[in-house]
C-alpha atoms as a PDB file:
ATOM      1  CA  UNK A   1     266.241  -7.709  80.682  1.00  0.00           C
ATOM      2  CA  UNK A   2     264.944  -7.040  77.311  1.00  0.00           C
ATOM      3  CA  UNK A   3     266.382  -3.437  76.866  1.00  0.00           C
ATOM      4  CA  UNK A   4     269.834  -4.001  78.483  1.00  0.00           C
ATOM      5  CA  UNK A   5     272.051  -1.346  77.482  1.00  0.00           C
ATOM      6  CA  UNK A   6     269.476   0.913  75.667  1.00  0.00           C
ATOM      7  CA  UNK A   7     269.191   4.715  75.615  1.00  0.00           C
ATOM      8  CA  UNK A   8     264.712   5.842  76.376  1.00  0.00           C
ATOM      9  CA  UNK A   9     263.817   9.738  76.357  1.00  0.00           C
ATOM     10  CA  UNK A  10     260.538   9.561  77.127  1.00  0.00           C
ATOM     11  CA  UNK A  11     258.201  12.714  76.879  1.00  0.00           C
ATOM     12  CA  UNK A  12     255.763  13.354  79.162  1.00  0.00           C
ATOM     13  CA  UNK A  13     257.402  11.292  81.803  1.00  0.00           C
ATOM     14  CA  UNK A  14     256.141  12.990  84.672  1.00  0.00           C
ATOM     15  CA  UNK A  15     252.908  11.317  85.258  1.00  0.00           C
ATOM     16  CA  UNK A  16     250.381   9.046  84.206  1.00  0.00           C
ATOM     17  CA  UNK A  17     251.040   7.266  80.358  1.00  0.00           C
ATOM     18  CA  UNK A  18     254.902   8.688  80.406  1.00  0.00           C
ATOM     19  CA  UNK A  19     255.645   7.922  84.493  1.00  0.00           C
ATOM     20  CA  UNK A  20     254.630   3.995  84.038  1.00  0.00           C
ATOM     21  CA  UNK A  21     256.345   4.229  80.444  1.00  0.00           C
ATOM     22  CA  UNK A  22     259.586   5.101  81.944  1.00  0.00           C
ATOM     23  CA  UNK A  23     259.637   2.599  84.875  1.00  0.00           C
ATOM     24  CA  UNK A  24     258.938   0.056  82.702  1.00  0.00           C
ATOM     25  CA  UNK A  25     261.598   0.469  80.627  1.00  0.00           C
ATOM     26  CA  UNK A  26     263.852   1.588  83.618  1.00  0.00           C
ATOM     27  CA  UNK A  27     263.008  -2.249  84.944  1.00  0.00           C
ATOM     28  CA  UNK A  28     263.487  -3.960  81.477  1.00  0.00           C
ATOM     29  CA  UNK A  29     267.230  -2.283  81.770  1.00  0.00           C
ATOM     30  CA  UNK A  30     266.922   0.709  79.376  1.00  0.00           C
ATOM     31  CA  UNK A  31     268.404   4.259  80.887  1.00  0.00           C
ATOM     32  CA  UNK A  32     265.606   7.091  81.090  1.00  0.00           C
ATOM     33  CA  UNK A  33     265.962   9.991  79.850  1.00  0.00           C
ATOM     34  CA  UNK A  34     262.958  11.729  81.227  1.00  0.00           C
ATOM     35  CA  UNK A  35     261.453  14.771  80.244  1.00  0.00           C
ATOM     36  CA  UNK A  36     258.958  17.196  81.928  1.00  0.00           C
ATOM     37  CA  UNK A  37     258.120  20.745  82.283  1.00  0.00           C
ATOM     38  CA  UNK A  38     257.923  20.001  86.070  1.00  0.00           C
ATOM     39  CA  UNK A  39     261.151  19.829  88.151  1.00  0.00           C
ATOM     40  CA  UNK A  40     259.766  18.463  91.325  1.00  0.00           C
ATOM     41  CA  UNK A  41     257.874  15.588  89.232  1.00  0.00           C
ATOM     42  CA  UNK A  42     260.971  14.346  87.511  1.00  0.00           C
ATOM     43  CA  UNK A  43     263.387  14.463  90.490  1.00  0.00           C
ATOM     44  CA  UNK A  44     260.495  12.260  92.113  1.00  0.00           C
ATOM     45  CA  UNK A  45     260.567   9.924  89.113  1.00  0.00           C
ATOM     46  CA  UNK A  46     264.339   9.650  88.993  1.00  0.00           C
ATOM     47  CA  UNK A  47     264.429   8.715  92.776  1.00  0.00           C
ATOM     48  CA  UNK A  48     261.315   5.851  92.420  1.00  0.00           C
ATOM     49  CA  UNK A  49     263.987   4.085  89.307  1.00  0.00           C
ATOM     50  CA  UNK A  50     267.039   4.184  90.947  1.00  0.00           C
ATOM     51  CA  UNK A  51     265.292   2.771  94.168  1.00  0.00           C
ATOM     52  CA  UNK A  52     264.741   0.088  91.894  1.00  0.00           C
ATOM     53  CA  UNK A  53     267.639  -0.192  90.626  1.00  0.00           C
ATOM     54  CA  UNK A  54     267.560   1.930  87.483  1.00  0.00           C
ATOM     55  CA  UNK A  55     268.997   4.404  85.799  1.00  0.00           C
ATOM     56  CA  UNK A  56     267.555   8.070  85.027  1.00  0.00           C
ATOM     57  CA  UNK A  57     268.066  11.363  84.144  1.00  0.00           C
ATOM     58  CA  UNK A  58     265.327  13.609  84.600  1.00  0.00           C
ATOM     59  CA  UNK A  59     265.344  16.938  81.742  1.00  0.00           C
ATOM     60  CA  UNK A  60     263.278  19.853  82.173  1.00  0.00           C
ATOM     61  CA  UNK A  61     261.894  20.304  79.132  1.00  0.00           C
ATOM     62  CA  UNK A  62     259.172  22.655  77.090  1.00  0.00           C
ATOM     63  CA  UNK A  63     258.220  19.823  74.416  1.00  0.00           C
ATOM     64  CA  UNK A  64     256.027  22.847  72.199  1.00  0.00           C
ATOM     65  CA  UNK A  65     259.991  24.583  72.271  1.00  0.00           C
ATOM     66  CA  UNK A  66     262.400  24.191  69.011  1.00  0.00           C
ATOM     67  CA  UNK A  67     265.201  25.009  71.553  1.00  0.00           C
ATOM     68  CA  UNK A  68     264.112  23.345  73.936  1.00  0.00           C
ATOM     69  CA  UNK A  69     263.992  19.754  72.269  1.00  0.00           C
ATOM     70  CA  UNK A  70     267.306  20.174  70.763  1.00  0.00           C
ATOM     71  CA  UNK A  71     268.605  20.488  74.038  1.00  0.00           C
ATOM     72  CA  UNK A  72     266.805  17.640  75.697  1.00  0.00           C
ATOM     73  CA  UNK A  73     268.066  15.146  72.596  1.00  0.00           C
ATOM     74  CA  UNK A  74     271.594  16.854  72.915  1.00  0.00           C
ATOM     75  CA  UNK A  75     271.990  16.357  76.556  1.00  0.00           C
ATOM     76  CA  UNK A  76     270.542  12.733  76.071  1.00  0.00           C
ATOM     77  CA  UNK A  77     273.828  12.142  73.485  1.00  0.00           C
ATOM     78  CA  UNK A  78     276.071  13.987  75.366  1.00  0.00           C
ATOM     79  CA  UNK A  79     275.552  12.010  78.571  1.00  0.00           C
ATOM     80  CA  UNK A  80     275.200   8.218  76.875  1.00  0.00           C
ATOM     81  CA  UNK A  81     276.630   8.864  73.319  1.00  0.00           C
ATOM     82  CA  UNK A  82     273.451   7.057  71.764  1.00  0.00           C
ATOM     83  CA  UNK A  83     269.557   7.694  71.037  1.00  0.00           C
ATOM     84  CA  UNK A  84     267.777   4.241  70.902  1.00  0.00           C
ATOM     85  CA  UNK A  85     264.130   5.055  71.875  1.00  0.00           C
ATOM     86  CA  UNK A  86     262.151   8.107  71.503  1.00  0.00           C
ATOM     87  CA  UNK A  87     258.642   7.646  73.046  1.00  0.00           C
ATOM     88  CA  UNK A  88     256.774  10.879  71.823  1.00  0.00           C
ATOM     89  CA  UNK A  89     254.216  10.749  74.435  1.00  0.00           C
ATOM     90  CA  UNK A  90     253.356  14.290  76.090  1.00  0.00           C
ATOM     91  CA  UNK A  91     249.916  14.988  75.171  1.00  0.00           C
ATOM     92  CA  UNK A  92     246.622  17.218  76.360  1.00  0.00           C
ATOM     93  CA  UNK A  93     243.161  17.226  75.151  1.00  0.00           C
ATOM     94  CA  UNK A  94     239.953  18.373  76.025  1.00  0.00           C
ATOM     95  CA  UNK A  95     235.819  18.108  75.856  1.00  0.00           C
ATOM     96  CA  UNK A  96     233.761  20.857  74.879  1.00  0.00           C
ATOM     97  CA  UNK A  97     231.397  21.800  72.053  1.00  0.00           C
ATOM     98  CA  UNK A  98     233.138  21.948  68.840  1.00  0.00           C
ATOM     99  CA  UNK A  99     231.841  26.256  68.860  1.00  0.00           C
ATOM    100  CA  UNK A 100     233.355  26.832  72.215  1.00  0.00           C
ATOM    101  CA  UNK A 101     237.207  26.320  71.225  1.00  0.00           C
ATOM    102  CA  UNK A 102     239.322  28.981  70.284  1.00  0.00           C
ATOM    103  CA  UNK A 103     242.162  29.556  68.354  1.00  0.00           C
ATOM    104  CA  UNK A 104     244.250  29.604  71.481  1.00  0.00           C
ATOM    105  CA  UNK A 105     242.988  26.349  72.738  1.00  0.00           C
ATOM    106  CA  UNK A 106     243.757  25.250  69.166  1.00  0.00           C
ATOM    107  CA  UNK A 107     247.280  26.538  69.460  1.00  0.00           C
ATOM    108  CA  UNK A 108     248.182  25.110  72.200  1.00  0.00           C
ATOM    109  CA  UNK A 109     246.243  21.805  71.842  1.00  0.00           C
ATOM    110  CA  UNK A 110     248.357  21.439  68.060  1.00  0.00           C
ATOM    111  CA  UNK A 111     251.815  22.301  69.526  1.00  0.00           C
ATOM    112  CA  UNK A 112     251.739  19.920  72.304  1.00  0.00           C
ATOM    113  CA  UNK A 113     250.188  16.904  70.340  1.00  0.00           C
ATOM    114  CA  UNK A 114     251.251  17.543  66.971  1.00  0.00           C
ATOM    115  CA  UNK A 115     254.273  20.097  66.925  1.00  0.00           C
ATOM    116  CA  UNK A 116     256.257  18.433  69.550  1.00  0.00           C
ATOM    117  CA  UNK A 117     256.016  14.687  67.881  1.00  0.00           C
ATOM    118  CA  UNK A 118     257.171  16.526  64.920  1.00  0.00           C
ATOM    119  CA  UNK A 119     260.216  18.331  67.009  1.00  0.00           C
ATOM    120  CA  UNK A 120     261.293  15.229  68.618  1.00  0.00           C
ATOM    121  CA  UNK A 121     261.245  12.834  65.607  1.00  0.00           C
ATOM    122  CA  UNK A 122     263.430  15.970  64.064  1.00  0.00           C
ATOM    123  CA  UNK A 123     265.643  15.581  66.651  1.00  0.00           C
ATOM    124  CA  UNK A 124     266.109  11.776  67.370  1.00  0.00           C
ATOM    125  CA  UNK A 125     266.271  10.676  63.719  1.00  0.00           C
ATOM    126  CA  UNK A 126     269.873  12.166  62.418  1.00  0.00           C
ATOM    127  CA  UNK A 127     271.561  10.314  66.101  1.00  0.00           C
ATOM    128  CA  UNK A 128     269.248   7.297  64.800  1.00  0.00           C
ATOM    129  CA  UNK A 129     270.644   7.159  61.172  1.00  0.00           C
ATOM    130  CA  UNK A 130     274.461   8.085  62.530  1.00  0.00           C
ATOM    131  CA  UNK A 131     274.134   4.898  64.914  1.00  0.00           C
ATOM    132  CA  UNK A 132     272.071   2.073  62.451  1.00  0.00           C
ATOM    133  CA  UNK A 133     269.052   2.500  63.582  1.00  0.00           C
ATOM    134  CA  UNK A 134     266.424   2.779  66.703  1.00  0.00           C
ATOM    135  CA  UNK A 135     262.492   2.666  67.923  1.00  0.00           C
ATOM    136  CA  UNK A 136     260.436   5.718  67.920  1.00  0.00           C
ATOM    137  CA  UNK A 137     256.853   5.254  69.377  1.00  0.00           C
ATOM    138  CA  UNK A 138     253.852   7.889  69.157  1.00  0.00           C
ATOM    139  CA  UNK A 139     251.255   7.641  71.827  1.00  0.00           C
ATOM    140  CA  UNK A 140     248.467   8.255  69.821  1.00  0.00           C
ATOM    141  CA  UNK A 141     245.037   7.600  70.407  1.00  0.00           C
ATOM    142  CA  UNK A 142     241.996   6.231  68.943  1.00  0.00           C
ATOM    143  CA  UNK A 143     240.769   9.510  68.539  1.00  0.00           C
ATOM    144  CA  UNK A 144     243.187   9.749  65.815  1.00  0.00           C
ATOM    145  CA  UNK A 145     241.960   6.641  63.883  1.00  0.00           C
ATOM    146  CA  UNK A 146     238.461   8.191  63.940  1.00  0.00           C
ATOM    147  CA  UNK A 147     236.889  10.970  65.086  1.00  0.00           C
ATOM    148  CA  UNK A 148     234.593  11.495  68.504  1.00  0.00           C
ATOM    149  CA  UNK A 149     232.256  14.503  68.985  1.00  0.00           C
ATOM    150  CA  UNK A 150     233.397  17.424  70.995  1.00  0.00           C
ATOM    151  CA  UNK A 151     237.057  16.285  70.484  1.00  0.00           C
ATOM    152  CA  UNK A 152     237.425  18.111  67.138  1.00  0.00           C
ATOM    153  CA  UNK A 153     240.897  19.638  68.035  1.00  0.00           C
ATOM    154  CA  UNK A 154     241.925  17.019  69.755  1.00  0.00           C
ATOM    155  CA  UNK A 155     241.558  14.388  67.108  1.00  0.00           C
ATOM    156  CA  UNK A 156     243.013  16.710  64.693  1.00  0.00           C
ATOM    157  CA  UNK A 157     246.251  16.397  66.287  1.00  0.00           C
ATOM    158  CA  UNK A 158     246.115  12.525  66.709  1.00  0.00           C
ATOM    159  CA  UNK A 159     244.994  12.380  63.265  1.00  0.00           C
ATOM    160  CA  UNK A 160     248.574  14.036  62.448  1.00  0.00           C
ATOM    161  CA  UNK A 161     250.769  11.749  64.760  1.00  0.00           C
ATOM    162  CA  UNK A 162     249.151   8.731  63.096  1.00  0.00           C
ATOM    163  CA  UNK A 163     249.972  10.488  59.739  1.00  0.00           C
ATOM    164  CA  UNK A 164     253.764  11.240  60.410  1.00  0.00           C
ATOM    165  CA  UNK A 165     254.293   7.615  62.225  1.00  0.00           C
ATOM    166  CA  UNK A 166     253.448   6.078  58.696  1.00  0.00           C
ATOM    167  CA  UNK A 167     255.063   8.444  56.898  1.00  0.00           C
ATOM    168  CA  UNK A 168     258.305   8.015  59.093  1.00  0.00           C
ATOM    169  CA  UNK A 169     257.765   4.110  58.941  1.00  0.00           C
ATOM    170  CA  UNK A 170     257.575   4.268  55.425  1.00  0.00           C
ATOM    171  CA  UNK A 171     260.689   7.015  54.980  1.00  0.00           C
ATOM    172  CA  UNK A 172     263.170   5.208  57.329  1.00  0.00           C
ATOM    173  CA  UNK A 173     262.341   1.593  58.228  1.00  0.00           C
ATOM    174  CA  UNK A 174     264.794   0.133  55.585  1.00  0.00           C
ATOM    175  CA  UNK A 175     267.639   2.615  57.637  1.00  0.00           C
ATOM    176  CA  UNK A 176     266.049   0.559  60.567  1.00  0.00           C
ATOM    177  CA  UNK A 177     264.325   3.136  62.325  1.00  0.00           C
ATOM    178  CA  UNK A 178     260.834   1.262  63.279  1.00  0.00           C
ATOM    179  CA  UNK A 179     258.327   4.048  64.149  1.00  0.00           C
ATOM    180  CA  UNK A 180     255.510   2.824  65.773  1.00  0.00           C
ATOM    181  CA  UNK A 181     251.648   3.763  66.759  1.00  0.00           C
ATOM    182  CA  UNK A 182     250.068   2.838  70.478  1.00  0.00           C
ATOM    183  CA  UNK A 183     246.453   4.026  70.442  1.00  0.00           C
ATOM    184  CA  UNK A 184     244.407   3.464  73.731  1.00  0.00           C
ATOM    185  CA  UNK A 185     241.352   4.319  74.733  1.00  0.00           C
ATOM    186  CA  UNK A 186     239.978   5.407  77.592  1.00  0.00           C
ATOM    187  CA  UNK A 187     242.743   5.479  80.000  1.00  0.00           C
ATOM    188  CA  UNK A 188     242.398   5.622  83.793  1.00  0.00           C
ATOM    189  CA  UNK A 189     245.022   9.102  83.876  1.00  0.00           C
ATOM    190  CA  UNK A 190     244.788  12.761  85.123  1.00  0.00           C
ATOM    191  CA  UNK A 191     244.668  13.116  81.482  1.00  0.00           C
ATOM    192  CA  UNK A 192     240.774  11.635  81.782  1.00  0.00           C
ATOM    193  CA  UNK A 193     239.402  13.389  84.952  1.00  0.00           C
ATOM    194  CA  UNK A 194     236.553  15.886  84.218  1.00  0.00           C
ATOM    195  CA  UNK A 195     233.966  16.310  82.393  1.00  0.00           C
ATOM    196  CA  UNK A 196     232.305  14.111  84.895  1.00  0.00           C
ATOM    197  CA  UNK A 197     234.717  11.503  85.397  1.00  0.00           C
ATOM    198  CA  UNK A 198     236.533  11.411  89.343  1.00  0.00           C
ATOM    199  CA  UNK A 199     239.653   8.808  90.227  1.00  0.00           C
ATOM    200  CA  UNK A 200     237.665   5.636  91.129  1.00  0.00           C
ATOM    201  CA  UNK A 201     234.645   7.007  89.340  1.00  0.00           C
ATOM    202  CA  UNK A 202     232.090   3.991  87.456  1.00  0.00           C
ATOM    203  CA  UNK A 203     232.250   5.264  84.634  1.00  0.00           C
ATOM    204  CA  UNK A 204     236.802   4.995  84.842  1.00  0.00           C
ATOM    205  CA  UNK A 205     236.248   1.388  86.490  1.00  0.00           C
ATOM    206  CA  UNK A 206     236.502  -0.022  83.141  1.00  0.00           C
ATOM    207  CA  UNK A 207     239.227   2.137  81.680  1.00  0.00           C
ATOM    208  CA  UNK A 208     242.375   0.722  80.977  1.00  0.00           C
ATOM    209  CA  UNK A 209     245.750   1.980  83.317  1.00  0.00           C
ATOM    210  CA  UNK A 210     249.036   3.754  82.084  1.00  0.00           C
ATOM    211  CA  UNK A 211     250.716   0.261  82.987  1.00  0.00           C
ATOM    212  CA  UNK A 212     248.514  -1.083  80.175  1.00  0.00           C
ATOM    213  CA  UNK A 213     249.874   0.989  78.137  1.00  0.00           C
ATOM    214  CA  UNK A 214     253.230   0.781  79.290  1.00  0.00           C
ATOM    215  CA  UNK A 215     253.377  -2.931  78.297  1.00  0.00           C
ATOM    216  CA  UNK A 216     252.149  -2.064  74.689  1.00  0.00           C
ATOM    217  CA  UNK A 217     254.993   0.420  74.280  1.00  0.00           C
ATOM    218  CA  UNK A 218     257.349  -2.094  75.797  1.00  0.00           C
ATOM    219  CA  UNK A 219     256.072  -4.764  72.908  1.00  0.00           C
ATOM    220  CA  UNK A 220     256.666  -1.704  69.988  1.00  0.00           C
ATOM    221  CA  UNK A 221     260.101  -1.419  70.965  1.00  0.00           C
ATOM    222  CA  UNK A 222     261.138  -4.888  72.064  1.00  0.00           C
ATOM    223  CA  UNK A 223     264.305  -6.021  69.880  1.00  0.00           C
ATOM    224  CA  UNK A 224     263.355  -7.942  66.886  1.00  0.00           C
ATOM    225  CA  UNK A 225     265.567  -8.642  63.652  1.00  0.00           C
ATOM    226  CA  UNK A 226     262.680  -9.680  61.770  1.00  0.00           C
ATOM    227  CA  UNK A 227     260.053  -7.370  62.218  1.00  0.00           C
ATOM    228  CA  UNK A 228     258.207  -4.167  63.663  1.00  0.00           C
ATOM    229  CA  UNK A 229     255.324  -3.139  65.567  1.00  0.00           C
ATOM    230  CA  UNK A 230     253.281  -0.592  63.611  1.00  0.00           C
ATOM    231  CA  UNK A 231     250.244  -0.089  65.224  1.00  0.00           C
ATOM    232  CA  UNK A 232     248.829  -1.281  68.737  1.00  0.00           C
ATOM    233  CA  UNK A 233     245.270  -0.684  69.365  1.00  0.00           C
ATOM    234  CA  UNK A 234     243.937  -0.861  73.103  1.00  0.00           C
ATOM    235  CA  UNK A 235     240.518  -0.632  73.921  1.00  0.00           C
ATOM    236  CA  UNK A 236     239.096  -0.849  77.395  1.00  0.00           C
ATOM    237  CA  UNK A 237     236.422  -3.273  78.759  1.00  0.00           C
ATOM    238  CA  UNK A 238     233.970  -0.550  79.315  1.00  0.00           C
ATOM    239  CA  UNK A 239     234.021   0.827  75.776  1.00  0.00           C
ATOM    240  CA  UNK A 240     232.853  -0.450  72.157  1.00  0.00           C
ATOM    241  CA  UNK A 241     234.812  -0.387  69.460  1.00  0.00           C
END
């Protein structure tokens, strides 16, 4: 198992991207610390790894929340003594006419993109430093390598995760802290229904699945002595580049 022994908090891990994120990792031997807003969806989580033999913790946790974080990464070093992978993951967007968002919808749109990567990575890196070093991945997009109409906001606050993974690369990697980008596409989540898209829709046939993305997070934080993932782009078969 590639990730014997290691210490995961994975945000988001509830569903879609974060759920197959934290199985994946459960099965490559890493211990889970999962976090959620959503009791009910974490103790479900918990229960699906250690019928597989894996170990979890599930953390109720409001990623927009100062307090909140520091808790989450606290309890994670209180219960295992280490922080080896941070996957900031949680994430919400939207479609809509660039003149129909509002300053709420910006607010919250920013905080749980943008503001909570920032929280985390606050968080994760003094444990990271203490202990010689660790893997922090952003689940970006590739709405925040360019940007798509009526996704203003939402690119915004990719835009900013891709900017603070290479400044963080670029701040820390000789402390060995490897921060790393994955940004899919189209994925086939809760995250893409509406807007005329339905589970098992044609126009999601093509998309590709949280598992896909899963594995590209798995390859970011894979031990290597030599080297580091920075970016990982994934584009489905149904969409250009």
């Amino acid at each position: 198992m590639r990730l014997a022994n290691k210490i995961a908090l994975v945000t988001g891990a509830s569903r879609g991207i974060g759920h197959a994120t934290s199985l994946l990792l459960a099965q490559e031997g890493a211990t889970v610390v999962a976090a959620a807003r959503t009791k009910k969806d974490l103790d479900e989580l918990v229960e699906r790894i250690a019928s597989r033999g894996g170990k979890a913790k599930g953390v109720i946790c409001d990623a927009t929340k100062a307090a909140d974080v520091a808790a989450c990464v606290n309890e994670a070093i209180r219960a295992h003594g280490r922080l080896d992978i941070l996957v900031n993951n949680v994430g919400i967007g939207g479609y809509r006419p660039f003149l129909d968002w509002s300053e709420a919808d910006y607010d919250r749109i920013m905080a749980t993109n943008a503001k909570s990567t920032w929280l985390f990575s606050k968080e994760a890196i003094p444990h990271m430093l203490a202990q010689g070093g660790g893997n922090i991945v952003m689940v970006s997009s590739v709405a925040g390598l360019q940007g798509y109409p009526s996704e203003g906001i939402y690119c915004m606050s990719k835009f900013a995760q891709v900017a603070l993974a290479q400044s963080l690369d670029r701040e820390f990697y000789k402390q060995n802290i490897k921060v790393s980008l994955v940004c899919p596409g189209g994925v086939e989540t809760h995250f893409a229904i509406g807007d005329g898209r339905t589970h098992g829709g044609p126009n999601m046939s093509g998309f590709s699945t949280a598992e896909d993305v899963a594995d590209a997070i798995l390859l970011a934080v894979t031990p290597r002595d030599r080297s580091r993932v920075v970016n990982v782009i994934l584009r489905p078969m149904n969409e250009m580049t």
